[in-house]
PDB file of N, CA and C in Angstrom:
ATOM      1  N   UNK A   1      53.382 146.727  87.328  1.00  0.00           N
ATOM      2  CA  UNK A   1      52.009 146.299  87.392  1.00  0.00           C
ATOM      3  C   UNK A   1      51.092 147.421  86.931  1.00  0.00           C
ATOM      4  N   UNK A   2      50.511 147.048  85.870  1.00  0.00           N
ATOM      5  CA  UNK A   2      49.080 147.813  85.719  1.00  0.00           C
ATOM      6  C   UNK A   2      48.441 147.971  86.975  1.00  0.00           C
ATOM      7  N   UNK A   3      47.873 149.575  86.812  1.00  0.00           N
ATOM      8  CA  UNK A   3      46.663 150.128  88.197  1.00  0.00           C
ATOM      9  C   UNK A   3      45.532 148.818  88.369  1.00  0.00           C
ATOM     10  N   UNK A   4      44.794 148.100  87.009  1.00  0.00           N
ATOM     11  CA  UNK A   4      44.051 147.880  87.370  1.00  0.00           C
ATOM     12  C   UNK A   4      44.439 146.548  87.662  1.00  0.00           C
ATOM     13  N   UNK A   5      45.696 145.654  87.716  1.00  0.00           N
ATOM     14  CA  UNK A   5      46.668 144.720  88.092  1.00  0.00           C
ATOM     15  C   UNK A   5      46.587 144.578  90.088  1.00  0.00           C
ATOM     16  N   UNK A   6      46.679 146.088  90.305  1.00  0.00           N
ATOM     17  CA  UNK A   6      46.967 146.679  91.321  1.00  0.00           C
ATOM     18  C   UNK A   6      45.777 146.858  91.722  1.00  0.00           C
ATOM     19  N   UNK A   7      44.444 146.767  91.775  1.00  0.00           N
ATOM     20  CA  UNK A   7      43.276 146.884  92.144  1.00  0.00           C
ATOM     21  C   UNK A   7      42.939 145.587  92.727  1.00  0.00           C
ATOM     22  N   UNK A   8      42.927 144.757  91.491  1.00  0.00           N
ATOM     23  CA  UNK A   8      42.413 143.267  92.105  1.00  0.00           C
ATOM     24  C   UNK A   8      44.089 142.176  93.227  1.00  0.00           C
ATOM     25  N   UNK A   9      44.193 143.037  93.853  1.00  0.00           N
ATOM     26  CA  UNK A   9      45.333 142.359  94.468  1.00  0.00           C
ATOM     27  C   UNK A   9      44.135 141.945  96.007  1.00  0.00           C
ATOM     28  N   UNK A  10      44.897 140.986  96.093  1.00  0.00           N
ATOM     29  CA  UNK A  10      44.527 140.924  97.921  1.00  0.00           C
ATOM     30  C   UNK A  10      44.971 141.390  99.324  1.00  0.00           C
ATOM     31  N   UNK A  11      44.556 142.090  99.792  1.00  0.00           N
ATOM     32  CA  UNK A  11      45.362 142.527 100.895  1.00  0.00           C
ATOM     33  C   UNK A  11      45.843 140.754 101.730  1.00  0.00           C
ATOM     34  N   UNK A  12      47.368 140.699 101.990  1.00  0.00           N
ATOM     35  CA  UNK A  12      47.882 139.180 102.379  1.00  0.00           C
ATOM     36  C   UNK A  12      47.057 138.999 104.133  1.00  0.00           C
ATOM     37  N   UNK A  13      46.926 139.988 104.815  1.00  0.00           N
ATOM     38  CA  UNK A  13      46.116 139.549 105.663  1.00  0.00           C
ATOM     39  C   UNK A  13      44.756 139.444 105.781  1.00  0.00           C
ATOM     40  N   UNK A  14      44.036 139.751 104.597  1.00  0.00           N
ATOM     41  CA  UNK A  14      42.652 139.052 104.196  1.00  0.00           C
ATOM     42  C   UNK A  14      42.470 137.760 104.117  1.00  0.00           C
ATOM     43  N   UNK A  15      43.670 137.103 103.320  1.00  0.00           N
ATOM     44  CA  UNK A  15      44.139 135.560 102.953  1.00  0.00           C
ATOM     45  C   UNK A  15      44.637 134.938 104.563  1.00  0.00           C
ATOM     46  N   UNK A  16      45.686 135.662 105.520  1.00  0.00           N
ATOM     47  CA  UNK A  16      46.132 134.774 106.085  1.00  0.00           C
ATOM     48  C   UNK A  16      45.169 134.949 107.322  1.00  0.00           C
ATOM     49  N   UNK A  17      44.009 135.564 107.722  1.00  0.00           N
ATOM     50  CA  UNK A  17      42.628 135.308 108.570  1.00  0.00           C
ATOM     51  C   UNK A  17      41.714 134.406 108.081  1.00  0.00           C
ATOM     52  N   UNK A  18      42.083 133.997 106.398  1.00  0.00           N
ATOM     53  CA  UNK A  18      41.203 132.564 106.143  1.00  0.00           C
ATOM     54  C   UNK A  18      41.797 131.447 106.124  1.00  0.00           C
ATOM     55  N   UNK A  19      42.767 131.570 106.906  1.00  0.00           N
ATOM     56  CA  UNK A  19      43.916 130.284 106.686  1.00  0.00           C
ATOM     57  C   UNK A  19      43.388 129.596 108.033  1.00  0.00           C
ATOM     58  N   UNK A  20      43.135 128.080 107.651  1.00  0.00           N
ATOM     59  CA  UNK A  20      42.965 127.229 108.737  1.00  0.00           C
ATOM     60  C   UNK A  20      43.640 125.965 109.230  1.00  0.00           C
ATOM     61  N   UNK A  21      44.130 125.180 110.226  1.00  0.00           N
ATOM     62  CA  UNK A  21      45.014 124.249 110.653  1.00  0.00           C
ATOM     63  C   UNK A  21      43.923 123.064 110.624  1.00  0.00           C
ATOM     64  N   UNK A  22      44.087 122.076 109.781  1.00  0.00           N
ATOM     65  CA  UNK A  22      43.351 120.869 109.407  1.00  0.00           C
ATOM     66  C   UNK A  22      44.172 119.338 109.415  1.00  0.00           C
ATOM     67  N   UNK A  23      44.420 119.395 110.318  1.00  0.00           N
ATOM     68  CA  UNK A  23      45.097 117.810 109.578  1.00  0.00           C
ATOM     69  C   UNK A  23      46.619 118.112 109.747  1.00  0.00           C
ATOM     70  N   UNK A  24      46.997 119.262 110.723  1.00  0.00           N
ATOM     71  CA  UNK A  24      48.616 119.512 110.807  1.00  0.00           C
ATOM     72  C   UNK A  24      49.018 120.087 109.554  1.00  0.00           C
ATOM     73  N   UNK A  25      48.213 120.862 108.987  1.00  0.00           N
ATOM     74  CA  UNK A  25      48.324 121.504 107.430  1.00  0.00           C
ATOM     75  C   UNK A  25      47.426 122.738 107.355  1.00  0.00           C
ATOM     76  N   UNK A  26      47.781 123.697 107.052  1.00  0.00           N
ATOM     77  CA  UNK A  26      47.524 124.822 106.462  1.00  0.00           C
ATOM     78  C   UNK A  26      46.937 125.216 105.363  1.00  0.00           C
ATOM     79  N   UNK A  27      44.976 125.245 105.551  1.00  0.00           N
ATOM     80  CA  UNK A  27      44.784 125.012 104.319  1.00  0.00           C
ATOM     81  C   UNK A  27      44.004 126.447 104.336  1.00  0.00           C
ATOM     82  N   UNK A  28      43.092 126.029 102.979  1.00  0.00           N
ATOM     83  CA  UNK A  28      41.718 127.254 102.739  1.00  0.00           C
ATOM     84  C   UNK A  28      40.890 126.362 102.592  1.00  0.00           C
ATOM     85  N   UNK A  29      39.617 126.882 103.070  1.00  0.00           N
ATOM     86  CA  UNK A  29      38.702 125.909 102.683  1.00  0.00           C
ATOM     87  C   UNK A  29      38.437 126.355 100.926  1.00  0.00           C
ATOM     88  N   UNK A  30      37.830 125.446 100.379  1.00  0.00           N
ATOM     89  CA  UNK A  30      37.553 126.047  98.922  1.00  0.00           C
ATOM     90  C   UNK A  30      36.076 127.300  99.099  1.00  0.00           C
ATOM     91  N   UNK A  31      35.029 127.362  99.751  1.00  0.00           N
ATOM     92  CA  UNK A  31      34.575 128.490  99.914  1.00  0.00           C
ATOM     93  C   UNK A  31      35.480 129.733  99.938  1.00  0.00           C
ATOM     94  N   UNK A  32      36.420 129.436 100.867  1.00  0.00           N
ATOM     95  CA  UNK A  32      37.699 130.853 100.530  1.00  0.00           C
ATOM     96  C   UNK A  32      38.184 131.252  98.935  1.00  0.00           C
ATOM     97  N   UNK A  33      38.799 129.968  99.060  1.00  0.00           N
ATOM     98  CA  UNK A  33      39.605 130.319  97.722  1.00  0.00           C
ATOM     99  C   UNK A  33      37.993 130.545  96.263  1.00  0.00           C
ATOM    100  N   UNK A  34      36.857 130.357  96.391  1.00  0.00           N
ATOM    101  CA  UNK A  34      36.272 130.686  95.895  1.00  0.00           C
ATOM    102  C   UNK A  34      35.916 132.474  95.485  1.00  0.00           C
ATOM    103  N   UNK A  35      36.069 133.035  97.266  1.00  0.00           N
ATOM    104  CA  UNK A  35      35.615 134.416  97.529  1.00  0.00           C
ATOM    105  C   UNK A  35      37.118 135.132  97.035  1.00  0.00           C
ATOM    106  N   UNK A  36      38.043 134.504  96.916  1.00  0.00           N
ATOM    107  CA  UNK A  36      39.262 134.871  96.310  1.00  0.00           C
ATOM    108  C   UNK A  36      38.992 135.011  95.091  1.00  0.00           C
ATOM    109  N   UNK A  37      38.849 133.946  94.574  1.00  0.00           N
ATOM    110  CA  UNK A  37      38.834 134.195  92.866  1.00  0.00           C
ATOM    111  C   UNK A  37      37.519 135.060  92.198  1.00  0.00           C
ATOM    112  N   UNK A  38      36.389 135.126  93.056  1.00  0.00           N
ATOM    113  CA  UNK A  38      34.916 135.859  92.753  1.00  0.00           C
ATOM    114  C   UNK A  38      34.164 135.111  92.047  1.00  0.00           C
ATOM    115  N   UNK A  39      34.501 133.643  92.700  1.00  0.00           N
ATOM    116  CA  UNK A  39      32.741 132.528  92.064  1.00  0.00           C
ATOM    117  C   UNK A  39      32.761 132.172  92.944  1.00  0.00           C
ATOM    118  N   UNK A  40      31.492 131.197  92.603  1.00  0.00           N
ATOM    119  CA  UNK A  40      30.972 130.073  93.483  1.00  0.00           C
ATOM    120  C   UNK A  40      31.376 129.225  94.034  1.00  0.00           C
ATOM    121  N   UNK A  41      31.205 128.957  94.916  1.00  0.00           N
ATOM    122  CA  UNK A  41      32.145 127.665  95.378  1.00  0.00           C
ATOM    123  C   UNK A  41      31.805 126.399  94.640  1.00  0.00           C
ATOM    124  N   UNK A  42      30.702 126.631  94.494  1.00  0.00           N
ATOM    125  CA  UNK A  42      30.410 125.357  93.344  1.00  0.00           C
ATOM    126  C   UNK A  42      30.882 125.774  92.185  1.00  0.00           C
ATOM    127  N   UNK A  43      31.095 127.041  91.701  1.00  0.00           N
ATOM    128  CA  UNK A  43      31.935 126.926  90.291  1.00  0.00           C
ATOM    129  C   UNK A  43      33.259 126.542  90.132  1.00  0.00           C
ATOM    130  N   UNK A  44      33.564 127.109  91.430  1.00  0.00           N
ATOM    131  CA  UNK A  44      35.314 126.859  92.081  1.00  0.00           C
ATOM    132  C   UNK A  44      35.485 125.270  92.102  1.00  0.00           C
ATOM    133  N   UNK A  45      34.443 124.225  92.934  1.00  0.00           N
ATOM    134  CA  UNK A  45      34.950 122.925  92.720  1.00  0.00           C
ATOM    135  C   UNK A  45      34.535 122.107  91.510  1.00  0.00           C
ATOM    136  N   UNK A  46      33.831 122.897  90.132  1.00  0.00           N
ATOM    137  CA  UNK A  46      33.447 122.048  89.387  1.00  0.00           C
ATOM    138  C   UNK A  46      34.557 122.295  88.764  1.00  0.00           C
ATOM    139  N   UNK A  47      36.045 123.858  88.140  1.00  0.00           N
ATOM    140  CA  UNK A  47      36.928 123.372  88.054  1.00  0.00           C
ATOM    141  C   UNK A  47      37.775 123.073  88.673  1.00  0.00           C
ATOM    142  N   UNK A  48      37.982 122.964  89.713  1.00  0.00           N
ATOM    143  CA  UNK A  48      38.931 121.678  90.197  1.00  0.00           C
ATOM    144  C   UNK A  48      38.999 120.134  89.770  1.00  0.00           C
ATOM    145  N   UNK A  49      37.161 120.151  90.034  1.00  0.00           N
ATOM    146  CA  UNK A  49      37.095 118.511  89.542  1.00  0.00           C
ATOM    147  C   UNK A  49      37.835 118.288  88.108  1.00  0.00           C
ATOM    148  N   UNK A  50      37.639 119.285  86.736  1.00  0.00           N
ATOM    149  CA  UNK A  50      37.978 119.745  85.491  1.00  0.00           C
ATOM    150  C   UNK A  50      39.344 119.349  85.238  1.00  0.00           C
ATOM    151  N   UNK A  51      39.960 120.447  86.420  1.00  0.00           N
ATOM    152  CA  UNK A  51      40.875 120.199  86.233  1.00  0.00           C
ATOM    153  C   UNK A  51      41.920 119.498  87.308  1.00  0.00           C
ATOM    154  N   UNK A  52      41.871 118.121  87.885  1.00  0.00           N
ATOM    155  CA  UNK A  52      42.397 117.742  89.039  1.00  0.00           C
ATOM    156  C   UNK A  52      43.962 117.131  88.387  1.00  0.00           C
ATOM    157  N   UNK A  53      44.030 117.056  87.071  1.00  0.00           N
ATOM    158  CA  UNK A  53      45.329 116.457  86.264  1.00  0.00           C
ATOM    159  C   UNK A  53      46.638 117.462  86.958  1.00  0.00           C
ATOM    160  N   UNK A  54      45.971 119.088  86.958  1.00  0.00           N
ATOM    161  CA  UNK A  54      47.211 119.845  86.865  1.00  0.00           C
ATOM    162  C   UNK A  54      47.024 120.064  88.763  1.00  0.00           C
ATOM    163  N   UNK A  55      46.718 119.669  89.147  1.00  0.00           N
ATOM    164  CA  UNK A  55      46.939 119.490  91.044  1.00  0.00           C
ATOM    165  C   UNK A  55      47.539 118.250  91.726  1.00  0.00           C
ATOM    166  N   UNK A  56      48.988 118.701  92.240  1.00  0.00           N
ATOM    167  CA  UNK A  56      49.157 117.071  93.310  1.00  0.00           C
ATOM    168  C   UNK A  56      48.221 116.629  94.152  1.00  0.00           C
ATOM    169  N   UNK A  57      48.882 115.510  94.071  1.00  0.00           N
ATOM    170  CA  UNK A  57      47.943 114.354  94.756  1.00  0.00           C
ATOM    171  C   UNK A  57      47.543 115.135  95.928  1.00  0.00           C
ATOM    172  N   UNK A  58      48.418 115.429  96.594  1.00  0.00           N
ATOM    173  CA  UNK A  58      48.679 115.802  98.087  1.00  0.00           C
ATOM    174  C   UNK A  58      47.970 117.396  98.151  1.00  0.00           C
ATOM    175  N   UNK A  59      47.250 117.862  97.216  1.00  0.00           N
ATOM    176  CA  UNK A  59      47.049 119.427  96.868  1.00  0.00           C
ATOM    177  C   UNK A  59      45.819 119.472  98.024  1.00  0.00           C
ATOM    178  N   UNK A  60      44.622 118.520  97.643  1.00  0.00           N
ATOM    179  CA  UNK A  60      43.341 118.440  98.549  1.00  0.00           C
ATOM    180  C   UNK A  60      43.281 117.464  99.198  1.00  0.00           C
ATOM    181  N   UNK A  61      41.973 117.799 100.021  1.00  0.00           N
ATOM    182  CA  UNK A  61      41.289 116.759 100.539  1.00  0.00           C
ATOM    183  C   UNK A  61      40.272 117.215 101.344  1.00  0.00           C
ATOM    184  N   UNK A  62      38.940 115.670 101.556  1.00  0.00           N
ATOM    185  CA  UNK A  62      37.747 116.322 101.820  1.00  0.00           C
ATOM    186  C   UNK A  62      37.933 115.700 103.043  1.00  0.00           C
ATOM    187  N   UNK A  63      36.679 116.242 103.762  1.00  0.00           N
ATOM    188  CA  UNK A  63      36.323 116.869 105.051  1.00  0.00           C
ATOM    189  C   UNK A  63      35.924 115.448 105.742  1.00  0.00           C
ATOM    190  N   UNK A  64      36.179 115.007 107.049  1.00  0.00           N
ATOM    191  CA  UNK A  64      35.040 113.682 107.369  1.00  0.00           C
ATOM    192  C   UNK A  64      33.964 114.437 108.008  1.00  0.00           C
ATOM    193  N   UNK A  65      32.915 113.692 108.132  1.00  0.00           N
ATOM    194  CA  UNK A  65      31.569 114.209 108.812  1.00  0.00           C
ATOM    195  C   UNK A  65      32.116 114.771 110.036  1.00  0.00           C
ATOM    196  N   UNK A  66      32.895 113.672 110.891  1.00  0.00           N
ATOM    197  CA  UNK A  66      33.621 114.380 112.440  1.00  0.00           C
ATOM    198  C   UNK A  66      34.465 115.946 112.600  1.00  0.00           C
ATOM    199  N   UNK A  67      35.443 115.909 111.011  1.00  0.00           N
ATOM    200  CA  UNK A  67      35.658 117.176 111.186  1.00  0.00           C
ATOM    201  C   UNK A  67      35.210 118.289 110.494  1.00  0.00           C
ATOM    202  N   UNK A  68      33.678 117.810 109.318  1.00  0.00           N
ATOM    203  CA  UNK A  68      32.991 119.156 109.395  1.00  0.00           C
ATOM    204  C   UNK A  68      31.973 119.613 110.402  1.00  0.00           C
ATOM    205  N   UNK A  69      31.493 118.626 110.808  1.00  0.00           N
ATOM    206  CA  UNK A  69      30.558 118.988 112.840  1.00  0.00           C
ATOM    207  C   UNK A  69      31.628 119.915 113.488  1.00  0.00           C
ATOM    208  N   UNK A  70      33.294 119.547 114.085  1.00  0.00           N
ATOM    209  CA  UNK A  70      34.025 120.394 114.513  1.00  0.00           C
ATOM    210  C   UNK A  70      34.121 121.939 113.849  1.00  0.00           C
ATOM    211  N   UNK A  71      34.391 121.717 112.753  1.00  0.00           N
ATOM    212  CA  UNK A  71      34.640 123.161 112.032  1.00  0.00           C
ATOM    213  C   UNK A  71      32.998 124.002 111.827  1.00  0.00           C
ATOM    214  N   UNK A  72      32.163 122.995 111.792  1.00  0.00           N
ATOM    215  CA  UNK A  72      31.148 123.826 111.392  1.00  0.00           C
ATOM    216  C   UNK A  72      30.591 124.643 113.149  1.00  0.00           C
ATOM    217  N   UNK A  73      31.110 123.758 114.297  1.00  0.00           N
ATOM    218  CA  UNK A  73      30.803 124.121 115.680  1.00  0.00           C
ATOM    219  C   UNK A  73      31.616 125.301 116.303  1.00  0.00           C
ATOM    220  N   UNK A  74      32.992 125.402 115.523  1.00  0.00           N
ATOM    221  CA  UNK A  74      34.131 126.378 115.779  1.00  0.00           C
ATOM    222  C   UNK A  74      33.603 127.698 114.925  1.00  0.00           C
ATOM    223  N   UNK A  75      32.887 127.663 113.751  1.00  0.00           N
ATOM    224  CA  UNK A  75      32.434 129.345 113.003  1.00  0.00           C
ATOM    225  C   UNK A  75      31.565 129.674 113.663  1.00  0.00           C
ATOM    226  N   UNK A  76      30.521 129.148 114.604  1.00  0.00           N
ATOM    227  CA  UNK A  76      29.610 129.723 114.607  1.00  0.00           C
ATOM    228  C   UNK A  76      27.644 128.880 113.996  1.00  0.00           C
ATOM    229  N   UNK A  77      27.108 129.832 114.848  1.00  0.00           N
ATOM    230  CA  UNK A  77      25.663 129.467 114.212  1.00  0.00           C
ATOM    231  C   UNK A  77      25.550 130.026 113.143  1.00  0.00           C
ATOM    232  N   UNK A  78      24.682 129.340 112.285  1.00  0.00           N
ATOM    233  CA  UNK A  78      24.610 129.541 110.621  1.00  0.00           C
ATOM    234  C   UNK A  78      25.583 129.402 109.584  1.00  0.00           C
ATOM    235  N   UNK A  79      26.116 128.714 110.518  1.00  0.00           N
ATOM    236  CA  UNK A  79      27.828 128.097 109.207  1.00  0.00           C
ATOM    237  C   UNK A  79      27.061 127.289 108.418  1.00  0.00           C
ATOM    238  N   UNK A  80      27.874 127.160 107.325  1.00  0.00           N
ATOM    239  CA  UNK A  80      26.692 126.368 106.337  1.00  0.00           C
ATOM    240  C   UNK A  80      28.126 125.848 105.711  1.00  0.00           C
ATOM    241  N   UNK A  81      28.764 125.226 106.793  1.00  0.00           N
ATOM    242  CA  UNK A  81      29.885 124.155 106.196  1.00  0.00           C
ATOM    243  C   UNK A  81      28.830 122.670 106.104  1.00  0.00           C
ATOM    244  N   UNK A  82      29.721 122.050 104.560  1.00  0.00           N
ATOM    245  CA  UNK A  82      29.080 120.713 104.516  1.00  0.00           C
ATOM    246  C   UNK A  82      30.311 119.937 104.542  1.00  0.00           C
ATOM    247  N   UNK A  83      30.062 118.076 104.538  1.00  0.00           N
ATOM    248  CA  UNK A  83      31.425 117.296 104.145  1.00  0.00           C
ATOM    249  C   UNK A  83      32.118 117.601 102.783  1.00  0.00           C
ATOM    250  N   UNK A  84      31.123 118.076 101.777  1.00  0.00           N
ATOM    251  CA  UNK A  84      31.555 118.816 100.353  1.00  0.00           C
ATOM    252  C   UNK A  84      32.934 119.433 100.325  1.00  0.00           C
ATOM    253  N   UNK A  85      32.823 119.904 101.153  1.00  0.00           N
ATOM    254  CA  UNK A  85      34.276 121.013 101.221  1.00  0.00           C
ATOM    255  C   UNK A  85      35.266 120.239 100.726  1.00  0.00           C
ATOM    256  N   UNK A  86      36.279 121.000  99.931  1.00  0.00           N
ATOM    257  CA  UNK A  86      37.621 120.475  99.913  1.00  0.00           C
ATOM    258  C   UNK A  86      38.449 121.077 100.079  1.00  0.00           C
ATOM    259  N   UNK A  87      39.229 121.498 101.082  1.00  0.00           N
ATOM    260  CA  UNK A  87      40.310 122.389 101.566  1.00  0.00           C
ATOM    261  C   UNK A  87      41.121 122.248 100.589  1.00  0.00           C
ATOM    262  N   UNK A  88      42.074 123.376 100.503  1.00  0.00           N
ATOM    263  CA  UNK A  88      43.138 123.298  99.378  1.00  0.00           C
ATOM    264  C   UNK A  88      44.342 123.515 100.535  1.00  0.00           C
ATOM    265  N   UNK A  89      44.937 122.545 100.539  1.00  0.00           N
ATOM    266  CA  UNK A  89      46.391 122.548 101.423  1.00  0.00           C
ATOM    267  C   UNK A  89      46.929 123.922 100.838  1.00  0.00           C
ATOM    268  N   UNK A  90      47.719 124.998 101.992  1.00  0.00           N
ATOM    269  CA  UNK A  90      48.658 126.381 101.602  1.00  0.00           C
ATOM    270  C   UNK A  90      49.653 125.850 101.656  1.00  0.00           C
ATOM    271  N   UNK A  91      50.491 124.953 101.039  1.00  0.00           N
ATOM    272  CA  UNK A  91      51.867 124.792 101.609  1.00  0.00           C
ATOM    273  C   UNK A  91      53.139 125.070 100.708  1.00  0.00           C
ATOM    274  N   UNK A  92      52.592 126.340  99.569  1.00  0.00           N
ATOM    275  CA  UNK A  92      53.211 126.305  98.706  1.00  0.00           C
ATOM    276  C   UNK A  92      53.370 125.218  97.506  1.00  0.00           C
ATOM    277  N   UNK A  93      52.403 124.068  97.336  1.00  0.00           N
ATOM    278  CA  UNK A  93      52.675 123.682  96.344  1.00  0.00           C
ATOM    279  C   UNK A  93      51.232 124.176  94.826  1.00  0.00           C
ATOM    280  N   UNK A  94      51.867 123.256  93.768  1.00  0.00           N
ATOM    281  CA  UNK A  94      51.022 123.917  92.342  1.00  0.00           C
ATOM    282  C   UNK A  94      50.960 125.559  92.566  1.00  0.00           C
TER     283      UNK A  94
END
């Protein structure tokens, strides 16, 4: 690995403190995987939407109102979770 290969790495317990249990599944919310990659979360889900051909079926899924009230009640005041979200299942697949 190139140094600067070796720079942009993630420390794995940065990733596995944003890992959340949704649905009996292990996901990220896409705000994460956004702060992972270094955009927006809205840039992050406009390609997803782009590209949803090369993701299984089973890859996402969005939020119901019931469980973004829960999740948004579990971060904290000033969470600025919406139903928008689309978690990206961790389960090793794509």
């Amino acid at each position: 690995m190139t140094k600067n290969a070796l720079s942009a790495l993630i420390p794995a317990e940065r990733i596995a403190q944003s890992i959340l249990i949704l649905r009996g599944q292990r996901v990220l919310l896409d705000s994460e995987h956004a702060v992972l990659y270094g955009v927006t979360t809205k840039r992050f889900n406009e390609q997803v939407k782009r590209n949803l051909a090369r993701f299984p079926a089973d890859f996402m899924f969005q939020l119901g109102t019931d469980e973004a009230g829960a999740l948004r009640s579990q971060s904290g005041e000033g969470s600025r979770i919406s139903v928008d979200l689309m978690p990206i299942a961790n389960d090793g697949g794509a």
